[in-house]
C-alpha atoms as a PDB file:
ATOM      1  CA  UNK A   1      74.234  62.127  91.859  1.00  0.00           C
ATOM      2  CA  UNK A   2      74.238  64.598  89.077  1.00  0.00           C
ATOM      3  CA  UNK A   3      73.995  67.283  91.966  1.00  0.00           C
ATOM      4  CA  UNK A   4      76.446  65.937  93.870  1.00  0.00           C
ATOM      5  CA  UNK A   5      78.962  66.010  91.446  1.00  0.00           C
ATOM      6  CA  UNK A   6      78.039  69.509  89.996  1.00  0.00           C
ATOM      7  CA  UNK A   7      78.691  70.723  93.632  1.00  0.00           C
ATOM      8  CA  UNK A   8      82.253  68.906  93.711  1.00  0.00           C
ATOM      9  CA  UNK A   9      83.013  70.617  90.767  1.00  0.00           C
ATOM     10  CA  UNK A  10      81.857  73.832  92.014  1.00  0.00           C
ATOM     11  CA  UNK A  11      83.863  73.439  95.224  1.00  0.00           C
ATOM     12  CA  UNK A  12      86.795  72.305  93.473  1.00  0.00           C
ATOM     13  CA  UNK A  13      86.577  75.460  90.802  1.00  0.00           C
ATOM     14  CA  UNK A  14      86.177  77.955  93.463  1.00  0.00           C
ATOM     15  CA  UNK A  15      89.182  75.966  95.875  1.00  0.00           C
ATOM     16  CA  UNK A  16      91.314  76.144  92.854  1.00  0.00           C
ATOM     17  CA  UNK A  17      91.031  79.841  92.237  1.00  0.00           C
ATOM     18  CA  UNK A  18      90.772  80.998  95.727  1.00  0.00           C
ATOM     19  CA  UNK A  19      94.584  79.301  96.188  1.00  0.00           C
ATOM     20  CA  UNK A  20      95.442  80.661  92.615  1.00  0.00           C
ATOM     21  CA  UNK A  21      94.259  84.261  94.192  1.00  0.00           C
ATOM     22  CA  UNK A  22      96.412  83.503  97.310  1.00  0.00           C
ATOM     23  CA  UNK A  23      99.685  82.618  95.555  1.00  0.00           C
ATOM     24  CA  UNK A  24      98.956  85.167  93.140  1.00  0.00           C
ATOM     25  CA  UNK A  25      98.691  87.688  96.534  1.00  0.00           C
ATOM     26  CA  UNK A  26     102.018  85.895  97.983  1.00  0.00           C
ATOM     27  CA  UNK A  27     104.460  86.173  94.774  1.00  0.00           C
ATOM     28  CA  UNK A  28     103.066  89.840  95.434  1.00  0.00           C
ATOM     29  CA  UNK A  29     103.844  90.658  98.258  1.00  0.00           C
ATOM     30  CA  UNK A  30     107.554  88.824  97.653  1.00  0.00           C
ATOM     31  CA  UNK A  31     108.162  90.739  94.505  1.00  0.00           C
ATOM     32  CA  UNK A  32     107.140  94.200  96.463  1.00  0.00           C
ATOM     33  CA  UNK A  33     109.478  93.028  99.826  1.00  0.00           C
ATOM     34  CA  UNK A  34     112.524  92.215  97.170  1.00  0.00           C
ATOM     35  CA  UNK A  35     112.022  95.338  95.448  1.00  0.00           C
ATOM     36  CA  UNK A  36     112.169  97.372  98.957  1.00  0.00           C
ATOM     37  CA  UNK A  37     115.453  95.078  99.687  1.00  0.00           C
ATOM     38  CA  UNK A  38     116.826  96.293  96.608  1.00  0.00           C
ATOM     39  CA  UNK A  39     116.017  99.885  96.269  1.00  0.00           C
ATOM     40  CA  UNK A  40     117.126  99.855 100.556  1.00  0.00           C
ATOM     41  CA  UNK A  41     120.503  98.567  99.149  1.00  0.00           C
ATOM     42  CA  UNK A  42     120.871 100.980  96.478  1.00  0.00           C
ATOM     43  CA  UNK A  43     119.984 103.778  98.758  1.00  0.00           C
ATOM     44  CA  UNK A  44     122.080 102.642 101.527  1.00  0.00           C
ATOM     45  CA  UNK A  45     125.365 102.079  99.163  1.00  0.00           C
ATOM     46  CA  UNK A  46     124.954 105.800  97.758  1.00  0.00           C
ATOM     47  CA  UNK A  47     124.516 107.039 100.867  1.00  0.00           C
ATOM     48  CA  UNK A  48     127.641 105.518 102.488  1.00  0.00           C
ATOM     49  CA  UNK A  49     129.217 106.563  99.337  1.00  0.00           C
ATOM     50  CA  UNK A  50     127.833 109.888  99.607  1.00  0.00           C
ATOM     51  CA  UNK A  51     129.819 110.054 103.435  1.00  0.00           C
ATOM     52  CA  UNK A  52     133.193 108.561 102.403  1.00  0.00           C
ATOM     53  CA  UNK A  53     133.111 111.985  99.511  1.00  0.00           C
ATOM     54  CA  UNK A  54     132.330 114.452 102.175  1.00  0.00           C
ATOM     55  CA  UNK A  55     134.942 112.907 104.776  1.00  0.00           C
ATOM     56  CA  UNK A  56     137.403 113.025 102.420  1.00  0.00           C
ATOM     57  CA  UNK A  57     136.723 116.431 101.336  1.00  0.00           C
ATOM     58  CA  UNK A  58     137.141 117.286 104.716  1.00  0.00           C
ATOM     59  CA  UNK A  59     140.317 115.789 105.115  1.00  0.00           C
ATOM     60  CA  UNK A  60     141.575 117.309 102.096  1.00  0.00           C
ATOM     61  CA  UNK A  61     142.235 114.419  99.986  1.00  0.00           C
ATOM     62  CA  UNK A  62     140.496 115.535  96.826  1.00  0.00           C
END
């Protein structure tokens, strides 16, 4: 009995940090995407920003 239970808690211990691991690995992996989302945005609005300068420099409006 005294087995038994030591094993339960085993199992449970190593459940518990093997899905601590995984959400740990998750909120990664969602931090790192958002971060790309962001930095894409940034880099995308400069950019376009970056075109509408050089188009109207060409045109002659500034």
């Amino acid at each position: 009995m005294i087995c038994a239970r030591r094993s339960y808690k085993e199992a449970f211990r190593i459940i518990s940090s093997s899905s601590f691991l995984i959400a740990d690995h998750v909120l990664f992996i969602a931090f790192n995407l958002w971060l790309k989302s962001l930095t894409f945005t940034f880099y995308h609005q400069i950019r376009i920003s970056c075109l509408e300068l050089t188009k109207n420099k060409k045109a002659g409006y500034n």
